[in-house]
Protein backbone atom coordinates (compact mmCIF):
# COMPACT_ATOMS: atom_id res chain seq x y z
CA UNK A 1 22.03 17.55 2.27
CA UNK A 2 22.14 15.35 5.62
CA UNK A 3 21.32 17.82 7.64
CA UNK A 4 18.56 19.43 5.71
CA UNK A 5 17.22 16.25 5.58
CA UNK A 6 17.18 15.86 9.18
CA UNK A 7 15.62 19.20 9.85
CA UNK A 8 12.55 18.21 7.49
CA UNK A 9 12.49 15.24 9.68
CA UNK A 10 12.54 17.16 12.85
CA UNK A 11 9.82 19.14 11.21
CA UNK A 12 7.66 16.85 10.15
CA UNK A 13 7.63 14.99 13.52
CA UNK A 14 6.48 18.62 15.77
CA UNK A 15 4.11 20.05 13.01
CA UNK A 16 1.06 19.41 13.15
CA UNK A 17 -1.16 18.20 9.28
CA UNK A 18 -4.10 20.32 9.87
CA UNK A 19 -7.08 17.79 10.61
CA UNK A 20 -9.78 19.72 8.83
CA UNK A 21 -10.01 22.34 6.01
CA UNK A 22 -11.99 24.82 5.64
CA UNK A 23 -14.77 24.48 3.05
CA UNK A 24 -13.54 26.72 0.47
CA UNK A 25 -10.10 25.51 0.41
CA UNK A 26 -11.50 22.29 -1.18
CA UNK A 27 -13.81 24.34 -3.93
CA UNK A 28 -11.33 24.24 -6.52
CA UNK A 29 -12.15 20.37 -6.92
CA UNK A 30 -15.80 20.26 -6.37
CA UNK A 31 -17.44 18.81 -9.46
CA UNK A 32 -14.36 17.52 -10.85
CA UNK A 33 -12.95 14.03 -11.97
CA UNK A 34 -10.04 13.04 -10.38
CA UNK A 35 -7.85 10.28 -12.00
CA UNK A 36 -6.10 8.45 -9.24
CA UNK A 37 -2.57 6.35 -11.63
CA UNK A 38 -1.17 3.99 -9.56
CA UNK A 39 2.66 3.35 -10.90
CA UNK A 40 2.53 -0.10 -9.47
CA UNK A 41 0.46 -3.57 -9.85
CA UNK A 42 -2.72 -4.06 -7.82
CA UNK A 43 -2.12 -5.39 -4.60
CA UNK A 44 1.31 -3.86 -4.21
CA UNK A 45 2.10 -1.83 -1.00
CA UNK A 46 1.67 1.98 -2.94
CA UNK A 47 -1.70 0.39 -4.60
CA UNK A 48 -2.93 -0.20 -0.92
CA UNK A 49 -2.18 3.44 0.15
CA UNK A 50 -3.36 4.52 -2.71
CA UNK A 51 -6.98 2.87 -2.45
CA UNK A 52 -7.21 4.06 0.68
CA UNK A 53 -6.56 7.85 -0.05
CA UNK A 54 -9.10 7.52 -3.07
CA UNK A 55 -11.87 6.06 -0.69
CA UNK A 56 -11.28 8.89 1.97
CA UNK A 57 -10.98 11.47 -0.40
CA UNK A 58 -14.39 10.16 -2.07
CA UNK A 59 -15.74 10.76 1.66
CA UNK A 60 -14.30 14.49 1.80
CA UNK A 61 -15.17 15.60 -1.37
CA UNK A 62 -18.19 13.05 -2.31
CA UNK A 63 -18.94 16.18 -5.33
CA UNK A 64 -15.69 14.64 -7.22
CA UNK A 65 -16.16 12.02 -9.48
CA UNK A 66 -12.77 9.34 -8.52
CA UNK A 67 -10.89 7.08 -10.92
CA UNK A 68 -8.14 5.07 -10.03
CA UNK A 69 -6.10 2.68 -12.03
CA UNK A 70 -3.18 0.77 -12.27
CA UNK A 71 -0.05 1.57 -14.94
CA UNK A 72 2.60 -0.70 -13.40
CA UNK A 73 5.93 -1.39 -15.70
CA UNK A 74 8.99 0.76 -16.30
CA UNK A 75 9.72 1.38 -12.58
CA UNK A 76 7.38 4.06 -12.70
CA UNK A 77 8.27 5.92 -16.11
CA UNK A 78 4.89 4.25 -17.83
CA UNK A 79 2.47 5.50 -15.25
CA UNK A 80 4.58 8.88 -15.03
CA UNK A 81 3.93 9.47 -19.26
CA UNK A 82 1.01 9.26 -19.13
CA UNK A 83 0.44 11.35 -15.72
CA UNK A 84 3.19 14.02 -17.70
CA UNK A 85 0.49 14.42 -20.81
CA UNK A 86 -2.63 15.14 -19.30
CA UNK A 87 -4.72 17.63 -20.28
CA UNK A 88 -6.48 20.64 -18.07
CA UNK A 89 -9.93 18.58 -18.23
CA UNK A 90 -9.60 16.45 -15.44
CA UNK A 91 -7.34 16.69 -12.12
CA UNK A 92 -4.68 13.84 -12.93
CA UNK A 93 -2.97 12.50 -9.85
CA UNK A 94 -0.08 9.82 -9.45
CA UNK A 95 0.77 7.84 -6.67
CA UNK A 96 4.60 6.83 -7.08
CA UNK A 97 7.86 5.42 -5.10
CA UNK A 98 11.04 6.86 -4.51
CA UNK A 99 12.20 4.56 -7.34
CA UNK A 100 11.15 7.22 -9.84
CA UNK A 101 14.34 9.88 -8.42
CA UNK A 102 16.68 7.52 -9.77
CA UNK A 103 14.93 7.53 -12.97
CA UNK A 104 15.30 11.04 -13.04
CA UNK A 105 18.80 11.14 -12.09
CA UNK A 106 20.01 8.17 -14.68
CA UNK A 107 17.86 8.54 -17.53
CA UNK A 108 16.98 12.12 -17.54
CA UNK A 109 18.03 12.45 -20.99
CA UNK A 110 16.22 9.74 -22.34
CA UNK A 111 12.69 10.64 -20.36
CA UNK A 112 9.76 11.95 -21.61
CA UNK A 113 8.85 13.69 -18.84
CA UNK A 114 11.08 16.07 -16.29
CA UNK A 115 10.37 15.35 -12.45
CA UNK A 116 10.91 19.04 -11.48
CA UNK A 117 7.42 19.86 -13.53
CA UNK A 118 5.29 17.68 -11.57
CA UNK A 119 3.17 19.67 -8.43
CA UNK A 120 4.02 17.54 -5.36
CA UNK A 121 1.05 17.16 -3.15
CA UNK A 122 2.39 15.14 -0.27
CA UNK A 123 4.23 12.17 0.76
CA UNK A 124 2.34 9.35 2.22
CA UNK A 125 4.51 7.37 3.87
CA UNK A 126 7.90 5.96 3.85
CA UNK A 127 9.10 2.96 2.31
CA UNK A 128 10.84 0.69 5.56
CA UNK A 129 13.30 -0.87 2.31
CA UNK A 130 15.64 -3.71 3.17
CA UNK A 131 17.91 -6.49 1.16
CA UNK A 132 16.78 -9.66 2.82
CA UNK A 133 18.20 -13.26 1.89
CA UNK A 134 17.76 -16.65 2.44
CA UNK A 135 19.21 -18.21 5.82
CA UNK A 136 21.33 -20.86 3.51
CA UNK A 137 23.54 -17.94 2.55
CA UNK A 138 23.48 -15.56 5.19
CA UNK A 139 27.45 -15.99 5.58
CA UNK A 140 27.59 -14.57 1.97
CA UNK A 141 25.43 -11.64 3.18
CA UNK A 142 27.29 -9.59 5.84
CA UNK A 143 27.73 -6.34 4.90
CA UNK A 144 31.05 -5.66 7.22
CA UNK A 145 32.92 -8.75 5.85
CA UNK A 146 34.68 -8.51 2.61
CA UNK A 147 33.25 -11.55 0.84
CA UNK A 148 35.70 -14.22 -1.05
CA UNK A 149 35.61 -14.41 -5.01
CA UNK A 150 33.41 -16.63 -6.28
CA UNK A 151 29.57 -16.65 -7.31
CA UNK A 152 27.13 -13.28 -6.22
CA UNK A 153 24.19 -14.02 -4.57
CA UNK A 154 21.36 -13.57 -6.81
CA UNK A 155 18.46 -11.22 -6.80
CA UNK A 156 15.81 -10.48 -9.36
CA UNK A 157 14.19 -7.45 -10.77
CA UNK A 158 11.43 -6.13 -12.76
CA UNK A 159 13.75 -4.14 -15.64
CA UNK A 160 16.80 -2.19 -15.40
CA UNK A 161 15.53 1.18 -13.56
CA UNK A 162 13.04 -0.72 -11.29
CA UNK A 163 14.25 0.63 -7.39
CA UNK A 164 15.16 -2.62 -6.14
CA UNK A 165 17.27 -2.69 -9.26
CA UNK A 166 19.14 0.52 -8.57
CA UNK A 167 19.26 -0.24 -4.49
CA UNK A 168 21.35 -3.89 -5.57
CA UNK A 169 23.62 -1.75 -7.61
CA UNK A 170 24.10 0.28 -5.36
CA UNK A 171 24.48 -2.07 -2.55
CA UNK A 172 27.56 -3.72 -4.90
CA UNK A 173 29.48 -0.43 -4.82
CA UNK A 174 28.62 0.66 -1.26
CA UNK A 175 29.10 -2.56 0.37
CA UNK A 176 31.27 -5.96 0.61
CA UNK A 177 28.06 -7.67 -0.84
CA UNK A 178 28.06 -9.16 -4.15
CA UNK A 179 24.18 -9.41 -6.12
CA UNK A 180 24.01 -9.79 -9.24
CA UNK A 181 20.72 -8.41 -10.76
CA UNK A 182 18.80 -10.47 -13.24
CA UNK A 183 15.98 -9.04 -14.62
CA UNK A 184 12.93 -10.15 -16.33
CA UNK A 185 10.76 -11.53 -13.47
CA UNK A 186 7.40 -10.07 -12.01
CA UNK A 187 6.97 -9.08 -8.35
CA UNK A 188 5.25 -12.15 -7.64
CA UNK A 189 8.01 -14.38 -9.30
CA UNK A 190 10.63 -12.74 -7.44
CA UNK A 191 8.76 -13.53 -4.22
CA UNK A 192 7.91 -17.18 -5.35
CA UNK A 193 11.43 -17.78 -7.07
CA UNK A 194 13.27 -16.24 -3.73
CA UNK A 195 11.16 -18.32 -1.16
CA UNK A 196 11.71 -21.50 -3.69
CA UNK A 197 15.34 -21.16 -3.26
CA UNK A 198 16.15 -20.14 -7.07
CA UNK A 199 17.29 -16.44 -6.12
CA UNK A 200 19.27 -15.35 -3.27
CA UNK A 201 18.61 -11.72 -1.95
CA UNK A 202 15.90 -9.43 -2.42
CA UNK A 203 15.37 -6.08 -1.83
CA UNK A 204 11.97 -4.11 -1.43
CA UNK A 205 9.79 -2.68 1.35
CA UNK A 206 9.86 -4.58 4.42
CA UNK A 207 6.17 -4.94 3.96
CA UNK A 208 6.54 -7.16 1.31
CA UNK A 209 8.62 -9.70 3.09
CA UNK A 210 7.01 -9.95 6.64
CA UNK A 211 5.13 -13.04 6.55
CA UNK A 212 8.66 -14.59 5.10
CA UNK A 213 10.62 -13.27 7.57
CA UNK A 214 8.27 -13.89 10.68
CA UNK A 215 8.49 -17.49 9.93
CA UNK A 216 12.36 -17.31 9.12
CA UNK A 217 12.47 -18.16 6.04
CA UNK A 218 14.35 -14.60 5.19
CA UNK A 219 16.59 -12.47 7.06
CA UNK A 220 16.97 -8.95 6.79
CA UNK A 221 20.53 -8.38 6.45
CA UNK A 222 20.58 -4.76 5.46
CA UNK A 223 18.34 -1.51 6.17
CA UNK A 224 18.17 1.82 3.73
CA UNK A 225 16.80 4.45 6.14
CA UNK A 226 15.76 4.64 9.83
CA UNK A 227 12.02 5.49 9.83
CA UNK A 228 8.85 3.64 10.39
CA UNK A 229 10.81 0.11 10.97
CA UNK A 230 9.39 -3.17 13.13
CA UNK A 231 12.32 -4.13 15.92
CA UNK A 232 13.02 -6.90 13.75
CA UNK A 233 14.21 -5.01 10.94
CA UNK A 234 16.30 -2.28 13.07
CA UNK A 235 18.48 -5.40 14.08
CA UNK A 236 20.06 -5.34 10.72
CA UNK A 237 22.71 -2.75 9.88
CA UNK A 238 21.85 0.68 8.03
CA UNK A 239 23.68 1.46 4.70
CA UNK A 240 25.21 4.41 6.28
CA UNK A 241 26.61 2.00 9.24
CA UNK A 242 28.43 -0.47 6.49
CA UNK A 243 29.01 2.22 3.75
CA UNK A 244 32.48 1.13 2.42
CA UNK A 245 35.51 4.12 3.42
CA UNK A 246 35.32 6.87 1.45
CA UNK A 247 32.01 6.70 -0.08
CA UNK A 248 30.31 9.05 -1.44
CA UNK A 249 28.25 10.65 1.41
CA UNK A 250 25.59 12.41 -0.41
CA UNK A 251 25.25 9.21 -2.35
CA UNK A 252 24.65 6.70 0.64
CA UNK A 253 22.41 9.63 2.15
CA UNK A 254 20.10 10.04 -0.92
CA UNK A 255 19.62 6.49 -0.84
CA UNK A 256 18.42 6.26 3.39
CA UNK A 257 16.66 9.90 2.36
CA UNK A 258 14.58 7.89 -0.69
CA UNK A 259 13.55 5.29 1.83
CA UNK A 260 12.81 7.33 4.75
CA UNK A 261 9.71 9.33 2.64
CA UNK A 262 9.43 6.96 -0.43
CA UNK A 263 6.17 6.61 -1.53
CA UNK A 264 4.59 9.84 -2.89
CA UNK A 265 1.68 11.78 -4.48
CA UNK A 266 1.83 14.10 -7.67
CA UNK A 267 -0.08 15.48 -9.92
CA UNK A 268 -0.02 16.66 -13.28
CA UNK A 269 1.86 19.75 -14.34
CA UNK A 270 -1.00 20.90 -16.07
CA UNK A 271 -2.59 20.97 -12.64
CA UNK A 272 -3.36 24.97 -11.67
CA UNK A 273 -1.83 26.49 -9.19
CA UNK A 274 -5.43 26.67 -7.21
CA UNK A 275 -6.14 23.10 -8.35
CA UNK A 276 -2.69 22.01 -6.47
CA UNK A 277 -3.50 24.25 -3.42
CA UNK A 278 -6.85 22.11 -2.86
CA UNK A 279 -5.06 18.80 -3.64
CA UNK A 280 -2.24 19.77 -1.14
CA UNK A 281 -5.75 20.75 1.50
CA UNK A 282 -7.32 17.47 0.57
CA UNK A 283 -4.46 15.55 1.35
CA UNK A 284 -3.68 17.58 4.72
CA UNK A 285 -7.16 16.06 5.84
CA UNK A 286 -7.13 12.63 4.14
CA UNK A 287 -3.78 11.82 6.50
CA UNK A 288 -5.51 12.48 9.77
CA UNK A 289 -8.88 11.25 8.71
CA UNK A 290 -10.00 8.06 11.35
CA UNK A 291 -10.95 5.40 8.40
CA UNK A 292 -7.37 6.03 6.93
CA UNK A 293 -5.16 5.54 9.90
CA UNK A 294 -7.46 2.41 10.54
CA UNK A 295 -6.56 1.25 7.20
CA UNK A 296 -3.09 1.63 7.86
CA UNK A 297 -3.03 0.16 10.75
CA UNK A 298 -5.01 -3.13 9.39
CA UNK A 299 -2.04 -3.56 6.25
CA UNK A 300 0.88 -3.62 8.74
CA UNK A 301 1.31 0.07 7.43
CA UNK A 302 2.59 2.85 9.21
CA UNK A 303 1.60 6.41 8.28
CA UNK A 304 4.16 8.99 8.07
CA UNK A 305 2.91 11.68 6.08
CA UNK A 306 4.94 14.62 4.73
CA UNK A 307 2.97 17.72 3.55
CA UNK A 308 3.30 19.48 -0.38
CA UNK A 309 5.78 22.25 1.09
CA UNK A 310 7.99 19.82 2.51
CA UNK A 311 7.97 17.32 -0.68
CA UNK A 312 8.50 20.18 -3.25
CA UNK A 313 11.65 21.05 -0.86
CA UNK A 314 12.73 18.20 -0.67
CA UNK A 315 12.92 16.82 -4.48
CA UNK A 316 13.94 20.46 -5.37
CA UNK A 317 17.35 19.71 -2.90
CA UNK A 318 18.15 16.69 -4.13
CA UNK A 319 17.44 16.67 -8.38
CA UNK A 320 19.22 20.27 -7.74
CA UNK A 321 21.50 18.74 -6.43
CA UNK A 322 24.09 18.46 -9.67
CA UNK A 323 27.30 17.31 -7.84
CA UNK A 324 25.43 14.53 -5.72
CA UNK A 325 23.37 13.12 -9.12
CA UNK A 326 26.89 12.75 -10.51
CA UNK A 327 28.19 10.77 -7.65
CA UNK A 328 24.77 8.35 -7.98
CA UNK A 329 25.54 8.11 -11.50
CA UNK A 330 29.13 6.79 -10.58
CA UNK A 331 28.24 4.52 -8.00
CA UNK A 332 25.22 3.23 -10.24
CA UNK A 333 27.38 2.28 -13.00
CA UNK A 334 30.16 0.54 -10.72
CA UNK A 335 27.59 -1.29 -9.18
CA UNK A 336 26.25 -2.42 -12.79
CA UNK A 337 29.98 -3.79 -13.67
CA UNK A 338 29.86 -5.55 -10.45
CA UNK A 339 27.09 -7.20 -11.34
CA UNK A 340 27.73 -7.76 -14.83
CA UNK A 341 30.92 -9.88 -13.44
CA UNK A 342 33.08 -8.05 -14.93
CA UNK A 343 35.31 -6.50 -11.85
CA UNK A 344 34.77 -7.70 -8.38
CA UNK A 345 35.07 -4.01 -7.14
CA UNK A 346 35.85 -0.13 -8.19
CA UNK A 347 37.90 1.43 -5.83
């Protein structure tokens, strides 16, 4: 799976996103409404992106009537429902994070919806994730050191399948750090409650924590993938680098894959197949368009688009993956009795 991953990479990086399509390739979504569901709050760093595609795609196709909002709770699985049961009379698109694969991978059972049925229009960009902490316990927080018994640092979460949930688990198994997860808390309590000195760790996009770690008040301690990272977060350690001996490989490489092209657009599986060929044209040109990159550049963002193709590929390798999915599902659930207290480690 590592090295397929690296040839989409290699791919992605010497192909060139056509700049502009041809007229009729965008026909199919002429005169249509286009619901824009964001799976996140407003504000958040997907919201942004997602904003920002709507506006340039109501410049490219100004016949298309856009709607956007925001269904943010269940790490994605809300805003995915409803994106899963729309109907044929309006082109439903969702703007998601990597979050939702582990979704998929622990919960597919329990889901209302199956990943594999969505039509994958494009990635937009990665998602730079990181655990960062507090400098008053960065001797608890070094990934190559095996930490002495006593209390976890602690980190917060949305619910139990949010992505920074499953990362923290996953850090407990992979790692010599100890988090314990504690749900419950909004995205802007976890920030407030971190910074306040009433959590310990957090882990998200590095986006998020910037202005907090420009002024040192956190430290990035730990790194998911490689791509699209400031020098100040390519200082700390990747996963791979600190992975404990003997862990799962496909496991630790999932998790730098997820970051490395996190943040994603879908659309319903409703969606025709000359419907998803325009969407997949539309977003070929909204990538390259001027105003976009400008927005980009103005949130601290950096574009690294990945084309439908390439996407499809890509979450075809690793939900079809059934051997790998069983490893995450091991690791996941070590990492949750780590957490839970109740062994300090599984192997």
């Amino acid at each position: 799976m590592a090295r397929i991953f690296q040839w989409f990479i290699l791919v992605a990086l010497f192909t060139l996103v056509p700049g502009v399509a041809l007229a009729d390739e965008l026909a199919a979504l002429r005169g249509q409404t286009i619901r824009m569901i964001v799976a996140h709050r407003a504000g958040n760093t997907t919201d942004t992106m997602a904003r920002l595609f709507a506006a340039t795609v109501e410049k490219l196709v100004p016949e298309a009537a856009v709607r956007i909002q925001n269904l943010d709770g269940s790490g994605g699985t809300l805003a995915l429902n409803e994106i899963y049961g729309a109907g044929p009379s309006s082109i439903t698109l969702g703007f998601v994070n990597s979050g939702v694969v582990y979704s998929q991978a622990t919960l597919d059972e329990k889901l209302a919806y199956d990943l594999t049925k969505f039509r994958w229009i494009g990635a937009l960009a990665g998602s730079q994730r990181v655990l960062v902490v507090r400098k008053g316990v960065l001797e608890l927080a070094d990934p190559h050191k095996k930490q002495p018994s006593g209390k976890p640092l602690v980190a917060l979460t949305t619910t139990a399948n949010a992505h920074n949930y499953m990362d923290g688990l996953l850090i407990n198994n992979l790692t010599n750090i100890r988090l314990k997860m504690v749900t419950g808390f909004k995205t802007e309590q976890q920030d407030a409650m971190l910074l306040a000195g009433d959590a310990d760790a957090g882990i998200g996009t590095y986006e998020n924590y910037r202005v907090a770690i420009e002024s040192g008040d956190l430290v990035p301690v730990l790194r998911f993938g490689s791509l699209g990272y400031p020098e100040a977060a390519m200082k700390a350690p990747a996963l791979a680098d600190v992975a404990r001996s003997g862990a799962p490989k496909d496991v630790v490489s999932i998790s730098a894959q997820l970051s490395d092209m996190g943040r994603y657009v879908l659309a319903a599986p409703s969606t025709t197949d000359e419907q998803t060929a325009a969407l997949q044209a539309l977003f070929n040109n909204v990538v390259v368009d001027a105003d976009y990159l400008k927005g980009f550049a103005a949130a601290h963002m950096m574009s690294e688009p990945r084309d439908g193709a390439a996407l499809t590929k890509f979450m075809a390798d690793i939900l079809g993956n059934a051997s790998a999915i069983a490893a995450l599902k091991s690791e996941l659930a070590c990492g949750q009795r780590i957490s839970d207290e109740k062994q300090a480690a599984c192997r």
